[in-house]
Protein backbone atom coordinates (compact mmCIF):
# COMPACT_ATOMS: atom_id res chain seq x y z
CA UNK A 1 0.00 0.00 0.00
CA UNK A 2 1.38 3.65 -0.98
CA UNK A 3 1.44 5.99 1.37
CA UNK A 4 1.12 9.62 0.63
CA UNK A 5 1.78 12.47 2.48
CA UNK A 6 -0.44 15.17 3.01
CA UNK A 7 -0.04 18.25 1.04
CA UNK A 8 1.76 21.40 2.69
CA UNK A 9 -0.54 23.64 4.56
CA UNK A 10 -0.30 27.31 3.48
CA UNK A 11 -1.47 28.17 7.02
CA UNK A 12 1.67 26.65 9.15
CA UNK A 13 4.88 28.27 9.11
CA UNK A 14 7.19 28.03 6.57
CA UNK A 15 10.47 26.86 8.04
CA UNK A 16 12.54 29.55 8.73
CA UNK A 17 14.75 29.97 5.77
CA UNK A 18 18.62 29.35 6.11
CA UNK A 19 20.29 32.42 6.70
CA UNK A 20 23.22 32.19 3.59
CA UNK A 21 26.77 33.11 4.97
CA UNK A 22 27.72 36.08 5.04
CA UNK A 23 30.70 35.73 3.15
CA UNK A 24 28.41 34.75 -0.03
CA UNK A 25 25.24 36.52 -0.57
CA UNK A 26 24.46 35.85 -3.97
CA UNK A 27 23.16 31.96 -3.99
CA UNK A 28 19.93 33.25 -1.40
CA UNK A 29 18.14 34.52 -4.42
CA UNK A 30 18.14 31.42 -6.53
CA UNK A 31 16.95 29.53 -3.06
CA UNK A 32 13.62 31.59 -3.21
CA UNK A 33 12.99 31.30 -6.95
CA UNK A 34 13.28 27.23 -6.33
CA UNK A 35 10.81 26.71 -4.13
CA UNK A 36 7.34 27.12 -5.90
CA UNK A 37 8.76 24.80 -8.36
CA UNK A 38 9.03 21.98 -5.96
CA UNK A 39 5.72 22.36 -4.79
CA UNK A 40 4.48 21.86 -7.79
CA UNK A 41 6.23 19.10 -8.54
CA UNK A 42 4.92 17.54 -5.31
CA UNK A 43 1.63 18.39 -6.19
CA UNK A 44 1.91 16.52 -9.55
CA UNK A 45 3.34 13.49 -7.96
CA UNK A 46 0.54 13.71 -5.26
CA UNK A 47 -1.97 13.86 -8.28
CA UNK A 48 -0.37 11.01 -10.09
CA UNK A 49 -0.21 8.96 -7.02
CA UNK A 50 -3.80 9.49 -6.49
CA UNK A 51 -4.79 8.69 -9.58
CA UNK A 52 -2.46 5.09 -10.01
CA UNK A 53 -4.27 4.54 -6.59
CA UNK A 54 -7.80 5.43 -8.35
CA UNK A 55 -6.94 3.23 -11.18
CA UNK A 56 -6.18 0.40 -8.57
CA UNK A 57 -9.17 0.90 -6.60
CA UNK A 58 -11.46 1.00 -9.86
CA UNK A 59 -9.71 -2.51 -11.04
CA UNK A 60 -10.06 -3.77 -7.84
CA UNK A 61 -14.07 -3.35 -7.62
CA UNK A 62 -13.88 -4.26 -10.95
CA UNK A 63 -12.94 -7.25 -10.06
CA UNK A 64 -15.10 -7.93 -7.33
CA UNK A 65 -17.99 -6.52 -9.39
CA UNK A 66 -16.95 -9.34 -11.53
CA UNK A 67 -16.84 -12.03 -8.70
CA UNK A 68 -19.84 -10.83 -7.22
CA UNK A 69 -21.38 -11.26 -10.82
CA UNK A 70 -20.29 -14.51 -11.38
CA UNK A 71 -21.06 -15.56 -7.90
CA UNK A 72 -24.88 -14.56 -8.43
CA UNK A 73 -24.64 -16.68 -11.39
CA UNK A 74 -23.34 -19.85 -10.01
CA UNK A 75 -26.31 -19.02 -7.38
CA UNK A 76 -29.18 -18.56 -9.64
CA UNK A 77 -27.70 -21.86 -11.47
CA UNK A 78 -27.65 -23.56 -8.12
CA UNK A 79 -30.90 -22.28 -7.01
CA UNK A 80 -32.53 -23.24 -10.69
CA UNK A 81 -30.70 -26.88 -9.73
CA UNK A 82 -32.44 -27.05 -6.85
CA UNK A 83 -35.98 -25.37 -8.17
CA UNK A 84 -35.87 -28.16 -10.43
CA UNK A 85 -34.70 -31.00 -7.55
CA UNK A 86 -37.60 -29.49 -5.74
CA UNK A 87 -39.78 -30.12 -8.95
CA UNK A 88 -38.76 -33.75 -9.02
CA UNK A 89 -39.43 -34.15 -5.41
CA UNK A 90 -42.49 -32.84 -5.23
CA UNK A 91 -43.50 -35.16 -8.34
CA UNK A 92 -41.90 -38.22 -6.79
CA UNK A 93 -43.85 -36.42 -2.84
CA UNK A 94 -47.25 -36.82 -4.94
CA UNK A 95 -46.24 -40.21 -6.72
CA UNK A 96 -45.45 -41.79 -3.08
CA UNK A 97 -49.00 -39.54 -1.75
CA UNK A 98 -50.66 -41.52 -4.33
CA UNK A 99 -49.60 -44.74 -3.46
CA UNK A 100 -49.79 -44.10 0.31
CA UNK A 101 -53.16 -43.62 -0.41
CA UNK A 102 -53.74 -46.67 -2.94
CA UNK A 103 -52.22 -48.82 -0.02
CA UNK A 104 -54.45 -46.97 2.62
CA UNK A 105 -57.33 -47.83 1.08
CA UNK A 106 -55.93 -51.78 0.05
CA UNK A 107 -55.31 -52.08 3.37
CA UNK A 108 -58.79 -50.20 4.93
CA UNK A 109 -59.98 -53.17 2.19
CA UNK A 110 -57.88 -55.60 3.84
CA UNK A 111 -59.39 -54.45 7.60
CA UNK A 112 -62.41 -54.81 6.60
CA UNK A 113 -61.47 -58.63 5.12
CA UNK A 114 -60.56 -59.49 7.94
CA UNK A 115 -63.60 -57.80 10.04
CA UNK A 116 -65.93 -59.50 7.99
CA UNK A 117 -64.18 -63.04 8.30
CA UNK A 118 -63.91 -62.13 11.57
CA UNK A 119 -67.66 -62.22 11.88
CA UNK A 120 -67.88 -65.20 9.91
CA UNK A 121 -65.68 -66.99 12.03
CA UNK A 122 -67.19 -66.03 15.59
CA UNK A 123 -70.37 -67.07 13.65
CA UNK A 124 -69.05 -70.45 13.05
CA UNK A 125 -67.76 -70.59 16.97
CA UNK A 126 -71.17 -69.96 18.20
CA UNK A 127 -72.61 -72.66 15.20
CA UNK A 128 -70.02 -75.07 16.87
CA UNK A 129 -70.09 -74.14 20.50
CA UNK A 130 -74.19 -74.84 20.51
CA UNK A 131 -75.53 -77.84 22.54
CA UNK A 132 -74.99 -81.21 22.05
CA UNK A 133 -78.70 -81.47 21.80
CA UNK A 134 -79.13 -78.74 19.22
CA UNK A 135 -76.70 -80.77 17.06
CA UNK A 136 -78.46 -83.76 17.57
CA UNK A 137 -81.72 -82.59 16.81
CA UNK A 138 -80.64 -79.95 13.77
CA UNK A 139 -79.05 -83.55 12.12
CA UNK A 140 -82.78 -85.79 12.90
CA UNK A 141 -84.75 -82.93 11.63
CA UNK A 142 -82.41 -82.41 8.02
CA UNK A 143 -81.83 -86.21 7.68
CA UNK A 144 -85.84 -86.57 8.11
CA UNK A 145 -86.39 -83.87 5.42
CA UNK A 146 -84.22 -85.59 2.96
CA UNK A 147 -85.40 -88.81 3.19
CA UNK A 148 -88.74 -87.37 2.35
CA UNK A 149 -87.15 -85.91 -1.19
CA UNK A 150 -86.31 -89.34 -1.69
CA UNK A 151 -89.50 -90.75 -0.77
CA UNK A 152 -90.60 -88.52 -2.96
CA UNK A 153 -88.61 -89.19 -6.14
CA UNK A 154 -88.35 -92.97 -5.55
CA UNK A 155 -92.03 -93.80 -4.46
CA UNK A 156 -90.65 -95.59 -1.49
CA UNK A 157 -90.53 -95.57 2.00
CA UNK A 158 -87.64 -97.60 2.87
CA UNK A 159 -85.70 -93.99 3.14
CA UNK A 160 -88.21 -92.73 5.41
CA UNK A 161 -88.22 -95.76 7.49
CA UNK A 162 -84.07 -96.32 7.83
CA UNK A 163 -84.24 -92.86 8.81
CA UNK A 164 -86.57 -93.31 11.33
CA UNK A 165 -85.14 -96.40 13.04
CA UNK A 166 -81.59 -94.91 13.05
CA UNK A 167 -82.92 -91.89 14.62
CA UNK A 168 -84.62 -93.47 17.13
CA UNK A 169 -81.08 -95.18 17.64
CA UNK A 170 -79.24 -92.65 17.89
CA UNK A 171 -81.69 -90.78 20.67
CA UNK A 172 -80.97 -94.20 22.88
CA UNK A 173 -77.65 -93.66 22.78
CA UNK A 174 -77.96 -90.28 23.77
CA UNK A 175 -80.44 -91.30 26.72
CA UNK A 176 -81.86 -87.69 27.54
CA UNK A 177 -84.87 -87.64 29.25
CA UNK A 178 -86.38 -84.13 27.40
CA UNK A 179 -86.01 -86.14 24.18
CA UNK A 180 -87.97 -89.11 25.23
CA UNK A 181 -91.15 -87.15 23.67
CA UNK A 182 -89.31 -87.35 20.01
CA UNK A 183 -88.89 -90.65 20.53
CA UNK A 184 -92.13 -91.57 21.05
CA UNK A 185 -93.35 -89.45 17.99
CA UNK A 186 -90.68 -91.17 16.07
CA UNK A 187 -92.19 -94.31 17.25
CA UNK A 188 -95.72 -93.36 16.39
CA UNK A 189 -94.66 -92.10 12.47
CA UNK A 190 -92.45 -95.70 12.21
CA UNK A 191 -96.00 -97.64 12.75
CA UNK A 192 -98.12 -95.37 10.57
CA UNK A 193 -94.95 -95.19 7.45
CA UNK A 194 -94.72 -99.34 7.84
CA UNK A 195 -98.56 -99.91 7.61
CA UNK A 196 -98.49 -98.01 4.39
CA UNK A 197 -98.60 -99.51 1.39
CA UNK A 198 -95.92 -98.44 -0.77
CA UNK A 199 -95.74 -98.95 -4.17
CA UNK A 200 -92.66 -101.01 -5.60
CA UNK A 201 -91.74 -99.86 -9.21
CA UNK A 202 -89.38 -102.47 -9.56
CA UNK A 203 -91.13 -105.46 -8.91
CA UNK A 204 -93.29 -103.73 -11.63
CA UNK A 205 -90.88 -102.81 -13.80
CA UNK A 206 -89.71 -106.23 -13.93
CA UNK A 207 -92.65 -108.26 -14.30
CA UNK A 208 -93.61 -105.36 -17.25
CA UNK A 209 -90.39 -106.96 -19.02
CA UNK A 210 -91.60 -110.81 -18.37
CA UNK A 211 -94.48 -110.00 -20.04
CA UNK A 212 -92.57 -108.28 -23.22
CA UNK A 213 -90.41 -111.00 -23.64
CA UNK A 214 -93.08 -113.29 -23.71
CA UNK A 215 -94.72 -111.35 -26.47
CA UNK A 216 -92.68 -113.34 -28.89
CA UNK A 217 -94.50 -117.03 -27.60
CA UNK A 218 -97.95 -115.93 -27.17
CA UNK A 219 -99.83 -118.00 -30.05
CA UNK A 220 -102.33 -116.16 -31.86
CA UNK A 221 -106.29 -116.84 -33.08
CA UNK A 222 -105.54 -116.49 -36.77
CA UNK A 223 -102.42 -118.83 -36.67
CA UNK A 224 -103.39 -122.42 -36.17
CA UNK A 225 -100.63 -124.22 -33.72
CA UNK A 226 -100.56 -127.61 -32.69
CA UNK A 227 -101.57 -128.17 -28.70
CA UNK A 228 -98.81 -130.12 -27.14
CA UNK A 229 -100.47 -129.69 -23.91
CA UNK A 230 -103.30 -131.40 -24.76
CA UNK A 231 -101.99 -134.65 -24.68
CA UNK A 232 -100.74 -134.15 -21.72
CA UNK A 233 -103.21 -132.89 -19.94
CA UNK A 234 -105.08 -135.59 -21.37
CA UNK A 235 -102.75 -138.03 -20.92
CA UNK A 236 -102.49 -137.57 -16.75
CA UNK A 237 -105.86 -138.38 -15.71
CA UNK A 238 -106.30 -141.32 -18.53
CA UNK A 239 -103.30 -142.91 -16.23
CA UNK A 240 -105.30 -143.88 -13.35
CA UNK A 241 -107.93 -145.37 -14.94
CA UNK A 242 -105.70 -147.65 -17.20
CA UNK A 243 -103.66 -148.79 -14.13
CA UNK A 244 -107.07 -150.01 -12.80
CA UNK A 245 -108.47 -151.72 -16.10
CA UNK A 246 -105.07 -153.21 -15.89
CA UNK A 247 -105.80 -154.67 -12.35
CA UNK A 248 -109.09 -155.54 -13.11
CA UNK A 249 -108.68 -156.86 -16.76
CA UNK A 250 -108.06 -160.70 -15.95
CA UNK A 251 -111.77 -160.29 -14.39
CA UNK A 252 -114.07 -158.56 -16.39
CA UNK A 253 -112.28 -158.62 -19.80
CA UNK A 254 -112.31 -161.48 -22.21
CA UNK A 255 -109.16 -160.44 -23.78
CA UNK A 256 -107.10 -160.86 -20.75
CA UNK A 257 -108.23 -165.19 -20.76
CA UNK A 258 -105.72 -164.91 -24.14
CA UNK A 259 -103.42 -161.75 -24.18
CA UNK A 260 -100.56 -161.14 -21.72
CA UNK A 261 -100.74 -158.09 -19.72
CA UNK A 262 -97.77 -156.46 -21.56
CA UNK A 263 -99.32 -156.81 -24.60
CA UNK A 264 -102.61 -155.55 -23.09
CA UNK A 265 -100.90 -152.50 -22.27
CA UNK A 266 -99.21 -152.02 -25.56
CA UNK A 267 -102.09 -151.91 -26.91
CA UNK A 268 -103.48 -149.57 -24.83
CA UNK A 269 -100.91 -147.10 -25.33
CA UNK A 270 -101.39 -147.15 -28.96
CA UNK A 271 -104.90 -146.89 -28.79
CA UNK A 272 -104.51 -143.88 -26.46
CA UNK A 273 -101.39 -142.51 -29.05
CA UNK A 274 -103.89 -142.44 -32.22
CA UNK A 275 -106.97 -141.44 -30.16
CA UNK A 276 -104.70 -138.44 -29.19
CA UNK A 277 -103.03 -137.31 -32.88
CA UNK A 278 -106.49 -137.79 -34.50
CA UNK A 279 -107.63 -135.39 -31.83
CA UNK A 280 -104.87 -132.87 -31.99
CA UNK A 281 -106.03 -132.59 -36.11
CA UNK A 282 -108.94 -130.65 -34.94
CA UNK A 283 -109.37 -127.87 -33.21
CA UNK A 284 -112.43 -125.89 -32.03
CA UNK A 285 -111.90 -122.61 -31.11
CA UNK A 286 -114.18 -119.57 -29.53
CA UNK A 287 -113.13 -116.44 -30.97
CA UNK A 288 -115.00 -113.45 -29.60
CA UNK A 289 -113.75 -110.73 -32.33
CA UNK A 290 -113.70 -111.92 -36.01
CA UNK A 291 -110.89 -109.73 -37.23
CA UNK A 292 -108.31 -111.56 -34.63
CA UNK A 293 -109.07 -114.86 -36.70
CA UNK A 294 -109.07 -112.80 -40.70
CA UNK A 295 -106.01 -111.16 -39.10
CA UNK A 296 -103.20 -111.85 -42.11
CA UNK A 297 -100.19 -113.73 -40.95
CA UNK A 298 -97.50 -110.95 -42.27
CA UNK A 299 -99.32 -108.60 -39.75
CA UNK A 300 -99.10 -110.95 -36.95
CA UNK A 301 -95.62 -109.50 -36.85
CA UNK A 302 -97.01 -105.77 -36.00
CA UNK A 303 -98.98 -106.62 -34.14
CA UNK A 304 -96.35 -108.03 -31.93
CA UNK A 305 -94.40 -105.23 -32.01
CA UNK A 306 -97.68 -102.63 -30.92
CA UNK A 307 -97.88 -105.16 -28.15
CA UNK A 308 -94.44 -104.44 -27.22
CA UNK A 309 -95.00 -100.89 -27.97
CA UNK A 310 -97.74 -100.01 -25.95
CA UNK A 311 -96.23 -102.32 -22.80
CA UNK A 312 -92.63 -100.15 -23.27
CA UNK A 313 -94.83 -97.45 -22.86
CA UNK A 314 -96.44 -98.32 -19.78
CA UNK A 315 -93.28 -99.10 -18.47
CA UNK A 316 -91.51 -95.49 -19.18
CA UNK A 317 -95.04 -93.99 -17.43
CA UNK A 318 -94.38 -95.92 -14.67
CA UNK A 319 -90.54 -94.89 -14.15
CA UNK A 320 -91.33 -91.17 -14.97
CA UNK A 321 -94.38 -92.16 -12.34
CA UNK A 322 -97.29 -90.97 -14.40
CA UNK A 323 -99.71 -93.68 -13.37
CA UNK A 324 -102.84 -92.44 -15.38
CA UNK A 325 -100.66 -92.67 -18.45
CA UNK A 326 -98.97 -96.09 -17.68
CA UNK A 327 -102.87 -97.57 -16.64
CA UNK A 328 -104.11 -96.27 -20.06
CA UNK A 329 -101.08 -98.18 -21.95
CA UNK A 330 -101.44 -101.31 -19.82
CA UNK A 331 -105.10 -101.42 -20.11
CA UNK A 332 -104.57 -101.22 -23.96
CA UNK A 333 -102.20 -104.27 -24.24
CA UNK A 334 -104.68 -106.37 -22.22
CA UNK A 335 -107.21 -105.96 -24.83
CA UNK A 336 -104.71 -106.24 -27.55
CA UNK A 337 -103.76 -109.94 -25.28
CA UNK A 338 -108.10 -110.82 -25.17
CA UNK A 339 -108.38 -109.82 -29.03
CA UNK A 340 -105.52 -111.44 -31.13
CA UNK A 341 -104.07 -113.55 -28.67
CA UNK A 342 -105.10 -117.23 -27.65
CA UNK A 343 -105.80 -117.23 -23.82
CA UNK A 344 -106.27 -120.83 -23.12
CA UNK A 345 -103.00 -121.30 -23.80
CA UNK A 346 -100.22 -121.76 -20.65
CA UNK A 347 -98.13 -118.88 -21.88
CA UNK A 348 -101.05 -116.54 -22.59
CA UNK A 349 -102.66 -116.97 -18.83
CA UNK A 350 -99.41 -115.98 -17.50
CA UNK A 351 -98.89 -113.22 -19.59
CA UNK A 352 -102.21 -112.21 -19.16
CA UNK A 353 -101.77 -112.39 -15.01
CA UNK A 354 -98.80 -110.33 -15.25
CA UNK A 355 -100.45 -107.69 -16.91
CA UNK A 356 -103.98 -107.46 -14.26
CA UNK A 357 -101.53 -108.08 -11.85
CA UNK A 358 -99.53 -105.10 -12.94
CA UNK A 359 -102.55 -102.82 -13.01
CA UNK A 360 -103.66 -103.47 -9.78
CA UNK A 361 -100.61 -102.37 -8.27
CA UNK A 362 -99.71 -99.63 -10.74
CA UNK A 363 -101.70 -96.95 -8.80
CA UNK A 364 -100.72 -93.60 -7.08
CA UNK A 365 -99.96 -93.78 -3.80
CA UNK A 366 -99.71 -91.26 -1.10
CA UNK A 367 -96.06 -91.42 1.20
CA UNK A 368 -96.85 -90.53 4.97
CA UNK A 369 -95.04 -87.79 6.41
CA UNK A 370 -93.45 -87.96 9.79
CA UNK A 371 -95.32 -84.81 11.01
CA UNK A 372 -95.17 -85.71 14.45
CA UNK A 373 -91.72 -86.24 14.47
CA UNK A 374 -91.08 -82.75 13.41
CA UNK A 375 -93.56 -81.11 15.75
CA UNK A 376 -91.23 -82.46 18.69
CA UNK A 377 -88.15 -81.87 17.20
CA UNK A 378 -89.15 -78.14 17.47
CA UNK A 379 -90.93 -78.30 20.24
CA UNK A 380 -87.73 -79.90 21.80
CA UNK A 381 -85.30 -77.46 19.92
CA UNK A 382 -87.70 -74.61 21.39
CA UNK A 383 -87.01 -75.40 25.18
CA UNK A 384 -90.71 -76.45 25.69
């Protein structure tokens, strides 16, 4: 740093001047003439000092101008940095707000999962913590109900009835006094469901296809067949007799005084033979209808088949259990059986028995219901 001295003051004394010697008085003059001269040679120095230290203080805030310039640049670049940092975290603040709030509300989802299987679960507590008799009675009361669907599909009341009887097992193993009433009544509806008649579509079913497959050997009116049981039938009470001729011949008949008894009975076994093949050449027949016996023998095959027919029929009726329809059918084929068929016959009787045996049973029948029963199941679930 320059250090500069202060101008001279006009107002302070002026050193006293050197007094010149005495012996040499001419030099004092050119003393006085040399002093303004040196002031203003002072004065310039003074004035160019001030103004190299003016130029060095103008550079010198210059500079810092400058650094103060590029320092508020580097901070408006830093602070548009971190404008835009702040940009980014504020996107990535609302990003994370968003899913805060998209797992808030999974998780209120969640709660309320898990209140509601909460509530399910107490529910099934309380559904297993009940009585022992509330079980017991809740699993009489459904098995009862669902042996009455099948009672109800089947026709039968075997369901009903194995229901019934394991029931009333299972409440003697349990031995409770307050259920002796539902025993009784279980008692009471076992009587009344064995004393009903229940109908038995198999046994029906199955006699239904004895008498189709039969269809096939029934002899008709307009065919003419040879009897083999004629001779038979014949045959069987002609025995007796012959076995007493036979004792009695050597008595009453002359023959006997000449023939042997084998011979004898040769000869009535021939006799009997002939006497039964003449026979068997004719045939007298009562036909009530006259088309059965001008029935043509190529439709003796249809008519076979609309036997079978109407008896397949009555058969589906009765599995479907539409008894009006399967009565209708089986009435049908037993007029078909009395019109074109020959009755006296073995094979037609039975056939014919199958059928009037078939609608005689082939009727709608009501199933009991074990009312009772479920009155004092609820009267015992009830408390009463």
């Amino acid at each position: 740093m320059i250090d500069i001295a202060p101008p001279p003051n006009d107002s302070a004394p002026a050193p006293a001047p050197v007094p010149p010697p005495v012996s040499a008085p001419a030099p004092a003059a050119r003393t006085v003439a040399a002093a303004p001269g040196r002031w203003w040679a002072l004065i310039t120095a003074l004035l160019l000092v001030l103004g190299v230290v003016s130029l060095a203080v103008a550079w010198k805030t210059d500079q810092r101008v400058a650094a103060l310039e590029q320092e508020l640049v580097r901070r408006q670049q830093e602070s548009a940095k971190q404008a835009v940092e702040a940009q980014m975290l504020a996107k990535q603040a609302q990003e994370n707000v968003g899913a805060a709030a998209a797992k808030v509300a999974l998780l209120e989802a969640r709660v309320a999962e898990v209140a509601l299987q909460r509530t399910q679960l107490e529910d099934l507590i309380q559904s297993l913590s009940r009585s022992r008799d509330e079980n017991l009675l809740v699993d009489v009361e459904a098995a009862l109900r669902m042996a009455l669907q099948q009672g109800a599909i089947t026709g039968s009341t075997e369901p009903l009835v194995l229901v019934l009887r394991q029931s009333d097992e299972r409440l003697a193993r349990y031995s409770q006094p307050r259920l002796d009433g539902v025993r009784r009544a279980i008692a009471r509806d076992l009587d009344r469901v064995r004393s009903a008649g229940a109908l038995d579509i198999a046994s029906l079913t199955i006699k239904l296809d004895e008498a189709m497959r039969m269809v096939d050997e029934l002899p008709l009116l307009a065919v003419a067949e040879p009897r083999r049981d004629l001779p038979r039938a014949a045959a069987a009470p002609a025995s007796a007799p012959r076995a007493g001729a036979a004792a009695s011949a050597p008595a009453n008949t002359p023959a006997a005084t000449w023939l042997p008894a084998s011979w004898g009975a040769a000869w009535q076994r021939l006799r009997t033979g002939v006497w039964d093949e003449v026979r068997a050449l004719v045939r007298v027949t009562r036909i009530d209808h006259p088309e059965a016996a001008l029935l043509a023998p190529e439709q003796a095959f249809f008519v076979r088949e609309n036997l079978k027919l109407k008896l397949l029929n009555a058969r589906l009726a009765l599995l479907s259990r539409q008894f009006p329809t399967a009565q209708a059918d089986l009435i049908a084929a037993q007029a078909m059986i009395d019109r074109y068929f020959d009755r006296s016959t073995r094979r037609g009787t039975a056939a014919s028995d199958l059928l009037r045996q078939v609608i005689a049973q082939a009727r709608q029948t009501t199933l009991p219901r074990p009312d009772d029963t479920l009155a004092a199941l609820a009267t015992a679930a009830a408390g009463r």
